[in-house]
N, C-alpha and C. Protein backbone atom coordinates (compact mmCIF):
# COMPACT_ATOMS: atom_id res chain seq x y z
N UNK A 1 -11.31 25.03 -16.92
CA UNK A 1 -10.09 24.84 -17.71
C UNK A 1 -10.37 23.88 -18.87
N UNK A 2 -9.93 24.12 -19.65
CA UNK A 2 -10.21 22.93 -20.98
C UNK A 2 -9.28 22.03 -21.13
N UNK A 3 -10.29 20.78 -21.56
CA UNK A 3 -9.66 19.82 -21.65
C UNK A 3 -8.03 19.08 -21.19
N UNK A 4 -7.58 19.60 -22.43
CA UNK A 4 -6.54 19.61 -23.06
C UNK A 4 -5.37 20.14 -22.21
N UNK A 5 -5.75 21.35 -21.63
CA UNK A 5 -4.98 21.91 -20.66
C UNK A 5 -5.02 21.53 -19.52
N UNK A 6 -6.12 20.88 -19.37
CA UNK A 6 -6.29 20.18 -17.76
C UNK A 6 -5.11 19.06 -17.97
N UNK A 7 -4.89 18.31 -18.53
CA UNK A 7 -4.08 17.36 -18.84
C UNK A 7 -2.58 17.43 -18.91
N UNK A 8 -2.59 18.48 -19.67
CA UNK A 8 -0.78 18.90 -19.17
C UNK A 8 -0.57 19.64 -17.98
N UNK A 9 -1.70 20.47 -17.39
CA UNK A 9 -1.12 20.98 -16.13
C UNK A 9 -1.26 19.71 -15.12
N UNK A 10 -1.71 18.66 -15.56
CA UNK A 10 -1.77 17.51 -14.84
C UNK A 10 -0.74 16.77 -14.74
N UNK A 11 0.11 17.01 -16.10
CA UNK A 11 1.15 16.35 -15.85
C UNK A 11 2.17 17.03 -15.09
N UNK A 12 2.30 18.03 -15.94
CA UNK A 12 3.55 19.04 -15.09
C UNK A 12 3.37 19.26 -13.55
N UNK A 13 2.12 19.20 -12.89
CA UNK A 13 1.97 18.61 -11.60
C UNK A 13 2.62 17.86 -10.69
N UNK A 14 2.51 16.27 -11.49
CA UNK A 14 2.92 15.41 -10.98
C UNK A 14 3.77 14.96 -10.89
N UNK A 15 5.05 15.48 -12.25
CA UNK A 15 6.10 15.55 -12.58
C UNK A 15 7.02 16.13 -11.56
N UNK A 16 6.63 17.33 -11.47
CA UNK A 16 7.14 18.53 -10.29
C UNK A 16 6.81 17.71 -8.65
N UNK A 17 6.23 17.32 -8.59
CA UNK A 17 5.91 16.60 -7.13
C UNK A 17 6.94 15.43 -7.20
N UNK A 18 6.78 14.35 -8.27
CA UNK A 18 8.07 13.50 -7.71
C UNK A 18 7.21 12.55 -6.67
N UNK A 19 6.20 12.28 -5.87
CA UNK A 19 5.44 12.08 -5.07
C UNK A 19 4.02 11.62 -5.80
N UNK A 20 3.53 11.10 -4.60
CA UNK A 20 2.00 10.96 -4.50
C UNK A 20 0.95 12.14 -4.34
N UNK A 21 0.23 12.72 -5.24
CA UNK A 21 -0.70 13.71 -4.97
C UNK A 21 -2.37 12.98 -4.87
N UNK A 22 -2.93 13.62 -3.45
CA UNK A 22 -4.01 13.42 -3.35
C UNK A 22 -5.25 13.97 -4.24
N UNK A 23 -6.14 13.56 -4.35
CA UNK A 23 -6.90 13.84 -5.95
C UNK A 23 -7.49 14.84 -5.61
N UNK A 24 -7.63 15.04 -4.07
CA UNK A 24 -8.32 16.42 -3.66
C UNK A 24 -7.68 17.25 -3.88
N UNK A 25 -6.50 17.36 -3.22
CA UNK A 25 -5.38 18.51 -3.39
C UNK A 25 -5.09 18.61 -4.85
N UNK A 26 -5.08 17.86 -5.71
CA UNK A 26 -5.35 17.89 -7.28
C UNK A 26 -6.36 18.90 -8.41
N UNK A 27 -7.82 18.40 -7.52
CA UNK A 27 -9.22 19.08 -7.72
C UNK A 27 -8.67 20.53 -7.29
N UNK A 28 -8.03 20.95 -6.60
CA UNK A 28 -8.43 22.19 -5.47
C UNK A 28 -7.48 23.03 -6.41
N UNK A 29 -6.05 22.62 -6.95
CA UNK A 29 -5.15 23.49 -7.60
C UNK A 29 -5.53 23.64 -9.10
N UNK A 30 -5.89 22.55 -9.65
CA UNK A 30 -6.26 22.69 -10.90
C UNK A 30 -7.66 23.26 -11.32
N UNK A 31 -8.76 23.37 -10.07
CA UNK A 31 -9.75 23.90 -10.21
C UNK A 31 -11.09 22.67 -11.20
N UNK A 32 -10.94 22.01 -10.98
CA UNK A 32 -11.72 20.96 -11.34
C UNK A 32 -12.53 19.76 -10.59
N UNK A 33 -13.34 19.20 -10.88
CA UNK A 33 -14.19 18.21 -9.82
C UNK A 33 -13.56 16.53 -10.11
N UNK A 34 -13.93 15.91 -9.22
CA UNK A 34 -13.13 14.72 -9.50
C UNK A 34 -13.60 13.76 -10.55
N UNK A 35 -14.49 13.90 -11.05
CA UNK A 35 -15.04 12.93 -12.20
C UNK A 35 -13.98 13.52 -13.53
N UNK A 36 -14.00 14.52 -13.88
CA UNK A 36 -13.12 15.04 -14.49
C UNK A 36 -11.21 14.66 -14.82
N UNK A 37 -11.35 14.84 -13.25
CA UNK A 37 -9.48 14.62 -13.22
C UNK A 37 -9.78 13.65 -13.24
N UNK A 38 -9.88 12.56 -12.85
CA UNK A 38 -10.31 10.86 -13.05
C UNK A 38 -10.11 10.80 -14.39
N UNK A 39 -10.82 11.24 -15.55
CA UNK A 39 -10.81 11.00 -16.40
C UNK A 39 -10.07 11.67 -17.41
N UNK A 40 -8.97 12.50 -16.94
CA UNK A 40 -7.95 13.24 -17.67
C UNK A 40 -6.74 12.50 -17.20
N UNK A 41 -6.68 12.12 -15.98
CA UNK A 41 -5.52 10.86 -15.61
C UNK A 41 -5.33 9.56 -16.16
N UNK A 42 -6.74 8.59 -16.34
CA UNK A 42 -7.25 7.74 -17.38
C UNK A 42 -7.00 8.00 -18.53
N UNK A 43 -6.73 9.22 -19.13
CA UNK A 43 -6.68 9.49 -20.55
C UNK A 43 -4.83 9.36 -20.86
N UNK A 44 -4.56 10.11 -19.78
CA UNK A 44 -3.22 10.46 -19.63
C UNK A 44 -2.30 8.98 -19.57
N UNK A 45 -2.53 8.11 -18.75
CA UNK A 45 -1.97 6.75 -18.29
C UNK A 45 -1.96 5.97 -19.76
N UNK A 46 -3.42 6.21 -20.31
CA UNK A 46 -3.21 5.36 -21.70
C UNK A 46 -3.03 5.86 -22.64
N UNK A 47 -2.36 6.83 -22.86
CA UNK A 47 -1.68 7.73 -23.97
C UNK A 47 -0.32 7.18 -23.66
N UNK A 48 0.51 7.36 -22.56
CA UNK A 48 1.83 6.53 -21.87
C UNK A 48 1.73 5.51 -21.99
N UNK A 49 0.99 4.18 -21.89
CA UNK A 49 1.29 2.72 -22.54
C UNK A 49 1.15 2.73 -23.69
N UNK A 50 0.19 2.86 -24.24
CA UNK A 50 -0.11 3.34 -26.04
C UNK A 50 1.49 3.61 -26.86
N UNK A 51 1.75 5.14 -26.27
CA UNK A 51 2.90 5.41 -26.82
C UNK A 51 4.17 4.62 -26.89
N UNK A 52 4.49 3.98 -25.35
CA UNK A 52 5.44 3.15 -25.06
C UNK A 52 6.22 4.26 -24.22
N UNK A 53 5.34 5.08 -23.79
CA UNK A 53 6.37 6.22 -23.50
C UNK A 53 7.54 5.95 -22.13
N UNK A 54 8.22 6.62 -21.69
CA UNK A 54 9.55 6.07 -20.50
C UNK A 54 8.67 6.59 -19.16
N UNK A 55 7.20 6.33 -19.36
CA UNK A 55 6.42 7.24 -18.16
C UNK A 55 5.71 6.41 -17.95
N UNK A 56 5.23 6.48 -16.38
CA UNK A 56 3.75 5.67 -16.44
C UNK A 56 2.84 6.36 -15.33
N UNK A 57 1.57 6.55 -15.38
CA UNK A 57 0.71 6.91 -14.46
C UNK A 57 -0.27 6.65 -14.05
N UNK A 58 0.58 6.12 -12.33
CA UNK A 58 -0.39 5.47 -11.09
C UNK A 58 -1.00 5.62 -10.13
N UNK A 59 -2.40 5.08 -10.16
CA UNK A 59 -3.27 5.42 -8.97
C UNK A 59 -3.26 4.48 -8.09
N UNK A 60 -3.07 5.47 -6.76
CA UNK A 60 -2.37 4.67 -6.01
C UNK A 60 -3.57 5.32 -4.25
N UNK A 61 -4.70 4.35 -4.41
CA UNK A 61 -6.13 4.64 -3.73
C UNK A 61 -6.49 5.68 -4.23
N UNK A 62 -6.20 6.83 -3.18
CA UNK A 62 -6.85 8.60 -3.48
C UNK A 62 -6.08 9.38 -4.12
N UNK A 63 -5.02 8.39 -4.87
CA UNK A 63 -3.77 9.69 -5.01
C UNK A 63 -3.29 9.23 -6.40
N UNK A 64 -2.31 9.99 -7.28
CA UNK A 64 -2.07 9.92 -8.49
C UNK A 64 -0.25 9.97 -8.41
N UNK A 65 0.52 9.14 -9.17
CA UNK A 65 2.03 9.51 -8.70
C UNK A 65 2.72 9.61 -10.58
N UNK A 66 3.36 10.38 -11.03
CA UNK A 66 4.10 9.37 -12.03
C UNK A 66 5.40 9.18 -11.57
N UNK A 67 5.60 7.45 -12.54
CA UNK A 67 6.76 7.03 -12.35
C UNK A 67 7.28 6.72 -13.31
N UNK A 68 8.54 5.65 -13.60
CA UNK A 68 9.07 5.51 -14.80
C UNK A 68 8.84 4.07 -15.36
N UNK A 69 8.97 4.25 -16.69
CA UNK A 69 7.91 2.76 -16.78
C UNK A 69 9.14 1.39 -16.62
N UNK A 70 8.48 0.12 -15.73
CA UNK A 70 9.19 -0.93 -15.73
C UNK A 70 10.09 -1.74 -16.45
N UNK A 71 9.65 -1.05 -17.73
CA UNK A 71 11.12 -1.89 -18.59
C UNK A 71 11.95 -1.32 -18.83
N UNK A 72 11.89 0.05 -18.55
CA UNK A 72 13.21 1.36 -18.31
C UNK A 72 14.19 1.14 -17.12
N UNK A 73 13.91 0.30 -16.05
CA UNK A 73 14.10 -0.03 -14.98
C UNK A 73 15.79 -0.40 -14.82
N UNK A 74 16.13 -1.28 -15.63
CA UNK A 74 17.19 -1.57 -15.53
C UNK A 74 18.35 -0.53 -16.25
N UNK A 75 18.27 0.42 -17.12
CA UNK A 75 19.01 1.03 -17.75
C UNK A 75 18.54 2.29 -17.07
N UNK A 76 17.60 2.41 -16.45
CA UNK A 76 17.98 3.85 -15.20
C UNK A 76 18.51 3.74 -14.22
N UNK A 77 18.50 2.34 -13.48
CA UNK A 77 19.73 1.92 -12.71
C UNK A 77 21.14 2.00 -13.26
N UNK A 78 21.04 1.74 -14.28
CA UNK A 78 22.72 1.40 -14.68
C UNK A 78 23.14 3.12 -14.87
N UNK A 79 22.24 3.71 -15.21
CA UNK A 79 22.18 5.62 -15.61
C UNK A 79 23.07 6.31 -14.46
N UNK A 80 21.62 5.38 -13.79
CA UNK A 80 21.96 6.60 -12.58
C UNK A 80 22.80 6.10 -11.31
N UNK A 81 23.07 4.46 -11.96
CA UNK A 81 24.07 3.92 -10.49
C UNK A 81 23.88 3.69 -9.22
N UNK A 82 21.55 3.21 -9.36
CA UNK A 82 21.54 3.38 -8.56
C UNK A 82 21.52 1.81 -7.81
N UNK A 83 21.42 1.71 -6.52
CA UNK A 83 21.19 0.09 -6.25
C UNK A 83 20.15 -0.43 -6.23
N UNK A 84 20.11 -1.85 -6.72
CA UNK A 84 18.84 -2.27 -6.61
C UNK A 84 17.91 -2.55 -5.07
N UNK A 85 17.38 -2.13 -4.45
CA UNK A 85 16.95 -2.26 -3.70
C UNK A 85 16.88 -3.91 -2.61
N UNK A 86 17.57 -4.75 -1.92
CA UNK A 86 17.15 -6.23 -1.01
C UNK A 86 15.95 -6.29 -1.35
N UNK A 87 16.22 -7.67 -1.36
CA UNK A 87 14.59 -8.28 -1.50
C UNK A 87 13.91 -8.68 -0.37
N UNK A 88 13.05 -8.85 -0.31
CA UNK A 88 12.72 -8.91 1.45
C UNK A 88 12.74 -10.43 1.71
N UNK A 89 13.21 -10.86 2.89
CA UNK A 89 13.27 -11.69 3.16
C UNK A 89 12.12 -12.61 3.42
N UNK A 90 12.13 -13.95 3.92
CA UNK A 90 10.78 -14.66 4.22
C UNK A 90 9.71 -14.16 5.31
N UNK A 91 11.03 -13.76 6.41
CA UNK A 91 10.28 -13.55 7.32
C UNK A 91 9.20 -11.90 7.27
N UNK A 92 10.21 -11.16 6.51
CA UNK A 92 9.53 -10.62 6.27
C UNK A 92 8.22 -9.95 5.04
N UNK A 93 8.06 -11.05 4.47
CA UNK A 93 7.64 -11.25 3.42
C UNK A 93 5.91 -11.97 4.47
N UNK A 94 6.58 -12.78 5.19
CA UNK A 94 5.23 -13.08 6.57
C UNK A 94 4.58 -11.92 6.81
N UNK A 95 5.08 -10.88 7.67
CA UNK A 95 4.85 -10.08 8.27
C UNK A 95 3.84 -8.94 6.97
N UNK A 96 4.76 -8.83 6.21
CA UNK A 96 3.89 -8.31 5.12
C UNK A 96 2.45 -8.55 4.74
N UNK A 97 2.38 -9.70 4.38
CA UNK A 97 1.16 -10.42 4.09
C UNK A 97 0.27 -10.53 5.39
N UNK A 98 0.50 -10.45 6.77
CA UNK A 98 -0.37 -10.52 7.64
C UNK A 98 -1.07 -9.32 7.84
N UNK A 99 -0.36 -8.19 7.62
CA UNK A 99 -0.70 -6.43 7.77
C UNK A 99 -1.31 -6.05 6.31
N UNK A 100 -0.73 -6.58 5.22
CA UNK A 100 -1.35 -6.41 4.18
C UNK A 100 -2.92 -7.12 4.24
N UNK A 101 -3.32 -7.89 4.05
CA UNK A 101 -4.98 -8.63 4.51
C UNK A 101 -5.26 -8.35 5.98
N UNK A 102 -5.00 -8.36 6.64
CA UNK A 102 -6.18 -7.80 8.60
C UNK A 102 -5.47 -6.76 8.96
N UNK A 103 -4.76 -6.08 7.97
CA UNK A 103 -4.91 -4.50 9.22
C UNK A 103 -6.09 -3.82 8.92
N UNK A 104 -6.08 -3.09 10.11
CA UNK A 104 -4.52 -2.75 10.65
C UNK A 104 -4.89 -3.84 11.73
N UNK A 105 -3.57 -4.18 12.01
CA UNK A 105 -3.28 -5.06 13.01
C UNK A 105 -2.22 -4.49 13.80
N UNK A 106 -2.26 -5.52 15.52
CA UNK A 106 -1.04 -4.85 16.15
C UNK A 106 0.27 -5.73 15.82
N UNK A 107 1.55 -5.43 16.68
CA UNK A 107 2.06 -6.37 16.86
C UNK A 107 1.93 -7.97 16.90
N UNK A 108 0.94 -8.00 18.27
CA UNK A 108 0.77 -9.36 19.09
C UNK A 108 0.02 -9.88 17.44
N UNK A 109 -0.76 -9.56 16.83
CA UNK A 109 -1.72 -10.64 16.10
C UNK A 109 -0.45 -11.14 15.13
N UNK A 110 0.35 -10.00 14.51
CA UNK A 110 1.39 -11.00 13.59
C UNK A 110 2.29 -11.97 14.60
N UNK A 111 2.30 -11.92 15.89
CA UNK A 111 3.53 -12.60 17.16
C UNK A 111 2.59 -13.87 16.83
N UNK A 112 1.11 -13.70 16.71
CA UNK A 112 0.43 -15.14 17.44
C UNK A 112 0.17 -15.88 16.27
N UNK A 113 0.21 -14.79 15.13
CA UNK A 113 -0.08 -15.83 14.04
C UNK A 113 0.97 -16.84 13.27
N UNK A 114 2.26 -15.62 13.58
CA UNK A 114 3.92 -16.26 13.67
C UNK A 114 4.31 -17.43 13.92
N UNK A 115 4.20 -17.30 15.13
CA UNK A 115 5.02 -18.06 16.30
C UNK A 115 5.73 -17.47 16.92
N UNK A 116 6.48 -16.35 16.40
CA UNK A 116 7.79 -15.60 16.81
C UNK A 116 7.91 -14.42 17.26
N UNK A 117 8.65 -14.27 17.76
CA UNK A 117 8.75 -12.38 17.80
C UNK A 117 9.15 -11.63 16.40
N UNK A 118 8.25 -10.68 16.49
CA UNK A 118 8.14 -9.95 15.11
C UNK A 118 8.60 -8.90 14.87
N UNK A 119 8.97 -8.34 16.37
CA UNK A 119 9.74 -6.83 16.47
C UNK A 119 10.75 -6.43 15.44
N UNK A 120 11.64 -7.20 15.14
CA UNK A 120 12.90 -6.69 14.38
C UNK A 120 12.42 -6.56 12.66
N UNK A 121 11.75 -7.80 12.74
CA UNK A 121 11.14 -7.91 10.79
C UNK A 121 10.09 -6.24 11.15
N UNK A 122 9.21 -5.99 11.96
CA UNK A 122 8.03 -5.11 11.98
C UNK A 122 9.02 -3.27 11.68
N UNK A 123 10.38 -3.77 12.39
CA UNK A 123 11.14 -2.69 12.35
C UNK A 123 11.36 -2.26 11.31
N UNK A 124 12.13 -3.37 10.33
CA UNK A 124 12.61 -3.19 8.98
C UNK A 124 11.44 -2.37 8.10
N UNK A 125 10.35 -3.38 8.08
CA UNK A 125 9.37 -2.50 7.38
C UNK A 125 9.01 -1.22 7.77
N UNK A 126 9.00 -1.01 8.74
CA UNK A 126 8.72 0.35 8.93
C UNK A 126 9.98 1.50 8.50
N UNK A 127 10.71 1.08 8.47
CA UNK A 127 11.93 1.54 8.07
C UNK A 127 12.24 2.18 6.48
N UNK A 128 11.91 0.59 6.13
CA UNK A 128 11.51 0.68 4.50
C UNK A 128 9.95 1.25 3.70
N UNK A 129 9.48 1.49 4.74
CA UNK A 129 8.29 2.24 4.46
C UNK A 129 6.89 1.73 3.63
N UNK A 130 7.29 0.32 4.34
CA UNK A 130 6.33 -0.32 3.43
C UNK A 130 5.14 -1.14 4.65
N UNK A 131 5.15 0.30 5.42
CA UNK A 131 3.78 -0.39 6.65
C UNK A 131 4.12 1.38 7.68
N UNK A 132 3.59 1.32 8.11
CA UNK A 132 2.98 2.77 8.68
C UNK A 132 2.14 2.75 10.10
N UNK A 133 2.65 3.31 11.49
CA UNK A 133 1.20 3.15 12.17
C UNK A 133 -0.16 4.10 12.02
N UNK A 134 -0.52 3.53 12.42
CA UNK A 134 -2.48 3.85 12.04
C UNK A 134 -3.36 3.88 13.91
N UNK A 135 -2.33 4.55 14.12
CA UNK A 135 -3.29 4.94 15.69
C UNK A 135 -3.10 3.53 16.60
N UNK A 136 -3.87 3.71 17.23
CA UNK A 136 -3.38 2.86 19.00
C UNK A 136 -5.10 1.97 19.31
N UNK A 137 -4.91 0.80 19.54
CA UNK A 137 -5.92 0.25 20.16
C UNK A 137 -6.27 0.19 21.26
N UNK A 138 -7.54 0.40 22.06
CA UNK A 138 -7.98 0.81 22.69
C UNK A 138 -8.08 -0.37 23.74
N UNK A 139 -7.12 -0.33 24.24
CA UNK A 139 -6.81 -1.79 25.25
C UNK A 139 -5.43 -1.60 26.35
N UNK A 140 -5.17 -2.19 27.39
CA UNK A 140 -4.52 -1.48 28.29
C UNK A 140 -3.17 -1.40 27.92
N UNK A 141 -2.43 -0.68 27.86
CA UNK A 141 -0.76 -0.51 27.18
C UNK A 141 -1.36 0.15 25.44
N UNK A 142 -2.36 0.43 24.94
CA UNK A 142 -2.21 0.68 23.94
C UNK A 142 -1.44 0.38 22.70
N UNK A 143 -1.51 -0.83 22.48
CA UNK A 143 -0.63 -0.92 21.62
C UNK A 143 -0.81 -0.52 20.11
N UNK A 144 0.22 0.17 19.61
CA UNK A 144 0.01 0.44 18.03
C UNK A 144 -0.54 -0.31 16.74
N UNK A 145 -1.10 0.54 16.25
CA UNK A 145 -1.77 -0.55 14.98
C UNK A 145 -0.91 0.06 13.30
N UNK A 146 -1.10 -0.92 12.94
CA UNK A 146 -0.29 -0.78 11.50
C UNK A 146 -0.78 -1.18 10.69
N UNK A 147 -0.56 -1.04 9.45
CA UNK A 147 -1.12 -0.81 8.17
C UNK A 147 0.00 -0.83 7.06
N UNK A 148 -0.70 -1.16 5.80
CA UNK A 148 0.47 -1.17 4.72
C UNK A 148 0.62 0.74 4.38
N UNK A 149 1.51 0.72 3.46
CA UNK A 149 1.60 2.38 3.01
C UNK A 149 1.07 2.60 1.20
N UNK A 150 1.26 3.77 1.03
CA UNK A 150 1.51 4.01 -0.46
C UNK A 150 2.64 3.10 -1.52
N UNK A 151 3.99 3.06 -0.51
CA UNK A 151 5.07 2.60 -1.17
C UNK A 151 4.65 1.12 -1.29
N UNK A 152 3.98 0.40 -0.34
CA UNK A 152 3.78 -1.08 -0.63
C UNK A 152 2.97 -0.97 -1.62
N UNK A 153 1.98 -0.30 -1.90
CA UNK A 153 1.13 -0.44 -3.11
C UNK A 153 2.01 -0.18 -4.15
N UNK A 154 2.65 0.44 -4.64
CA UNK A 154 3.40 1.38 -5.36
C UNK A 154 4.33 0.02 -5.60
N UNK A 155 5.15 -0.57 -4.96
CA UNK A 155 6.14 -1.79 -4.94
C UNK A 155 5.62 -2.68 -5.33
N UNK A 156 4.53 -3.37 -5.42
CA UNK A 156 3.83 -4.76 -5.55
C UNK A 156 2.53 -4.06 -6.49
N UNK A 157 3.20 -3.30 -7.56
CA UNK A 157 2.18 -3.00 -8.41
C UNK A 157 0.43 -2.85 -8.24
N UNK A 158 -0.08 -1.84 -7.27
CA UNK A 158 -1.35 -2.55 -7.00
C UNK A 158 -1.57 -1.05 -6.92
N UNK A 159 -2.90 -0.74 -7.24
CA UNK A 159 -3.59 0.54 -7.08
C UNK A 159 -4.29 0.94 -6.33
N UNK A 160 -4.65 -0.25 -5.13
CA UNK A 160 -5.39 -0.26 -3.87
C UNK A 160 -5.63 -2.03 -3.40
N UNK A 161 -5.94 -2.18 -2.30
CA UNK A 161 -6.02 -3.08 -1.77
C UNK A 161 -6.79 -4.22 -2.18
N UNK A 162 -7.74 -3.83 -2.75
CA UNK A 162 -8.62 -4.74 -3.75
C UNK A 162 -7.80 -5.78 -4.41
N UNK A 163 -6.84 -4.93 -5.34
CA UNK A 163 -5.95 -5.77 -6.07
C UNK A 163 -5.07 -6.76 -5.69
N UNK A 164 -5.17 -7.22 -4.14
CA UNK A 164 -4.67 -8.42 -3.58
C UNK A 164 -5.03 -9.44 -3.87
N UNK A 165 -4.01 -10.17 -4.41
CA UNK A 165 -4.63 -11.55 -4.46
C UNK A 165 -4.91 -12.62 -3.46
N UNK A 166 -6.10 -13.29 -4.04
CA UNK A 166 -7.10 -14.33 -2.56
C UNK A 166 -5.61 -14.89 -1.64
N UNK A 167 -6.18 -15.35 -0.75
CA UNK A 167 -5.16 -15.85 0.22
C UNK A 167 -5.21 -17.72 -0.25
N UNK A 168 -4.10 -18.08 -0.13
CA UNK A 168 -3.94 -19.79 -0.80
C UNK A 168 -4.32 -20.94 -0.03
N UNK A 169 -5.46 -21.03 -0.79
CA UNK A 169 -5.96 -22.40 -0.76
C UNK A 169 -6.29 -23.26 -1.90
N UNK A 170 -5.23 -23.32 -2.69
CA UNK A 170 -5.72 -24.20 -3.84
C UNK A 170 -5.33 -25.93 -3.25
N UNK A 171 -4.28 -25.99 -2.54
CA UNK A 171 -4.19 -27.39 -1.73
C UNK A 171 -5.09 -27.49 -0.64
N UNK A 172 -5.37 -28.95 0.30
CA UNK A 172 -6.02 -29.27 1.77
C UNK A 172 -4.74 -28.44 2.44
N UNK A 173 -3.55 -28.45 2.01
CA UNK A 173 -2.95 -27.94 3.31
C UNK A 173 -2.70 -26.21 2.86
N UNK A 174 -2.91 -25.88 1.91
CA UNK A 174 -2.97 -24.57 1.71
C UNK A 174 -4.20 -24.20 2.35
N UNK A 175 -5.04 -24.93 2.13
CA UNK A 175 -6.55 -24.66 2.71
C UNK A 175 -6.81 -24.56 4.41
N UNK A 176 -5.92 -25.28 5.14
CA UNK A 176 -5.86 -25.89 6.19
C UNK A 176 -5.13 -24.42 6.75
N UNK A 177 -4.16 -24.39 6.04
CA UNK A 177 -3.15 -22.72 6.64
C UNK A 177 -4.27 -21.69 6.47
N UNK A 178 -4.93 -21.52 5.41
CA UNK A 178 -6.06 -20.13 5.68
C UNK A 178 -6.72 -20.33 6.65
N UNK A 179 -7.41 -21.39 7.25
CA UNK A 179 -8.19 -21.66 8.18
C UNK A 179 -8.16 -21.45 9.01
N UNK A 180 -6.31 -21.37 9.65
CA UNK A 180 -5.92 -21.66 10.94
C UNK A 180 -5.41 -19.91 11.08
N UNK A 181 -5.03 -19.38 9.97
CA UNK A 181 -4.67 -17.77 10.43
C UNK A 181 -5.74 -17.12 10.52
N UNK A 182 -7.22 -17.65 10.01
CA UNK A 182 -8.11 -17.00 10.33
C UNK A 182 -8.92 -17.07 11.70
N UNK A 183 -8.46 -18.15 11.90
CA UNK A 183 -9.06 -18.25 13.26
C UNK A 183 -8.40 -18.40 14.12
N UNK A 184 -6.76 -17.84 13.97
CA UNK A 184 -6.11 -17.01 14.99
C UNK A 184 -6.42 -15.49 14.84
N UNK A 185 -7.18 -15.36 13.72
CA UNK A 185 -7.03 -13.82 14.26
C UNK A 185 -8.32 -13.34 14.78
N UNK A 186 -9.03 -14.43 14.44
CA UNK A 186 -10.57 -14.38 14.84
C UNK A 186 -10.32 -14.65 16.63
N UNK A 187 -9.92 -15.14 16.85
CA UNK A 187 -9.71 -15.94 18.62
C UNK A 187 -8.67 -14.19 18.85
N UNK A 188 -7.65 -13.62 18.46
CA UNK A 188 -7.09 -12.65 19.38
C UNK A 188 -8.07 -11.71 19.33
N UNK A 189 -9.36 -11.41 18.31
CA UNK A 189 -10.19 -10.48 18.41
C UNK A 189 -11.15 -10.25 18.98
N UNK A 190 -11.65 -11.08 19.63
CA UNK A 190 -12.74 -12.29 20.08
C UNK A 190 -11.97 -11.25 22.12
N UNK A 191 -10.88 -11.43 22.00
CA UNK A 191 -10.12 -11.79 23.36
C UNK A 191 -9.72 -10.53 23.60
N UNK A 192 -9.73 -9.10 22.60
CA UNK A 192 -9.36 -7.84 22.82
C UNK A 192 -10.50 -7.26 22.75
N UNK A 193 -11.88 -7.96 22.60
CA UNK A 193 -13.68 -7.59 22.81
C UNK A 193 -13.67 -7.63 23.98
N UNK A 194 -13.18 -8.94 24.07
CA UNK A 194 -13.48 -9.35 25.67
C UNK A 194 -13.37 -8.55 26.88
N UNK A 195 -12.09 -8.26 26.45
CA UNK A 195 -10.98 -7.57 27.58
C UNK A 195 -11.18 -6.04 27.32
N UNK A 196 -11.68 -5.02 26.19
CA UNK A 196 -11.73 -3.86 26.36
C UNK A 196 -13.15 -3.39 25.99
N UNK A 197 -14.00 -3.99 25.27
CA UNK A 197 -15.35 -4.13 24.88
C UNK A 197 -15.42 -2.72 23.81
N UNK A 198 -14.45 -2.42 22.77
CA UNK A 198 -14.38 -1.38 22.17
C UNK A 198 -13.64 -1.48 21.07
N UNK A 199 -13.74 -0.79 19.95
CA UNK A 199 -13.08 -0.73 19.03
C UNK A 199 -12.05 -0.49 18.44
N UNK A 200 -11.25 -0.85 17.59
CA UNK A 200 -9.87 0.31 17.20
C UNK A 200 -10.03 1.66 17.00
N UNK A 201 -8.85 2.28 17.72
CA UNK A 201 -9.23 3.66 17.54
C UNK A 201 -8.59 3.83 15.79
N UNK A 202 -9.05 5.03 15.10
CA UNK A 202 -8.56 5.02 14.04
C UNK A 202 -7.88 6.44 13.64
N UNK A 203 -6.68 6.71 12.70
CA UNK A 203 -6.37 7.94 13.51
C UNK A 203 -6.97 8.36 11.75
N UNK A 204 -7.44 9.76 11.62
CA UNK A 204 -8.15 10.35 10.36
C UNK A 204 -7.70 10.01 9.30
C-alpha cells in the first residue's frame, strides 16, 4: 500500500474503533509490517500537534488509540455535558502506585505495604478500569494478581510503563519510605518462595 494511503486508512481505522488497536491486528488489516505502521503513526501524531489539530495520537504499549486533544477537553465537556470524571482519592491513589511499580501484585502485598485493608479501594479500581487481573499465584487459595490497564496509561498520560516516574526519595524521609516498601515487598516475596517454591503464574 503506499505511503500516503497507509496513513489515512490508518486513520479512518482508528477513528472507527473509538478504542485501542493492537499494532498486530493493525499490520494484519492494513497489510503492512510493523516498522512501517510505526512510522506512519509517528508521522501521523506529529502532523496533529504540528497542526494544532482537535486530535491526538496515542501509543499506548502494543496498541495505537486516537483521542481528543487536552485542551479541547473542557469545551467537549461543556458540548457534550459530559461529567468530569472523581478524582481518586488518597487511598486510592496508594493502591495505584503500589500495582502501578510491583505488579502484578496480589492483594495481601498492597494490605502489607498499607497497613489496611485494601479490598474496597482495589474494588473501585477495578471498577474504574484502571487495574485488571493478570492470572492467579501459585500459592494455596490462589490468590489473584493485578496489574495496571490501558485506561491507566491512557489517564496519567504515559505510553507504557517506562514513563513512570522514579519513586521519591529526594528527602531522608522520602528516602526512608522507598526503603521500607521495598523491603516489604521484598520480605512478602521472600515468604511466597518460601511457602510455594514457584512462580507467578502469568495469564498470555
Amino acid at each position: 500500500m503506499e505511503y500516503g494511503k497507509l496513513k489515512r486508512a490508518l486513520e479512518g481505522v482508528l477513528f472507527a474503533a473509538g478504542e485501542p488497536v493492537t499494532a498486530q491486528r493493525l499490520c494484519l488489516g492494513l497489510e503492512t509490517d510493523r516498522a512501517t505502521l510505526d512510522r506512519a503513526a509517528c508521522d501521523l501524531a506529529e502532523e496533529y500537534e504540528r497542526e494544532k489539530r482537535g486530535i491526538r495520537l496515542l501509543r499506548l504499549e502494543g496498541s495505537y488509540q486516537l483521542c481528543s486533544a487536552p485542551e479541547q477537553a473542557n469545551l467537549i465537556r461543556r458540548t457534550l455535558e459530559s461529567r468530569k470524571p472523581p478524582k481518586l482519592s488518597q487511598p486510592a491513589l496508594e493502591v495505584l502506585a503500589v500495582v502501578a511499580y510491583f505488579q502484578p501484585v496480589t492483594r495481601a502485598y498492597i494490605d502489607q505495604i498499607r497497613g489496611v485493608d485494601s479490598a474496597y479501594t482495589v474494588g473501585l479500581l477495578l471498577e474504574r478500569e484502571l487495574i485488571e487481573e493478570a492470572g492467579r499465584l501459585s500459592v494455596p487459595g490462589r490468590p489473584v494478581l493485578l496489574r495496571t490497564t490501558k485506561t491507566f496509561l491512557r489517564s496519567f498520560g504515559l505510553s507504557d510503563l517506562d514513563g513512570l516516574p522514579p519513586l521519591p526519595d529526594l528527602s531522608e524521609e522520602g528516602e526512608q519510605t522507598t526503603l521500607d516498601l521495598k523491603a516489604a515487598i521484598h520480605r512478602l516475596e521472600e515468604e511466597q518462595e518460601l511457602e510455594a517454591g514457584t512462580l507467578p503464574e502469568q495469564m498470555p
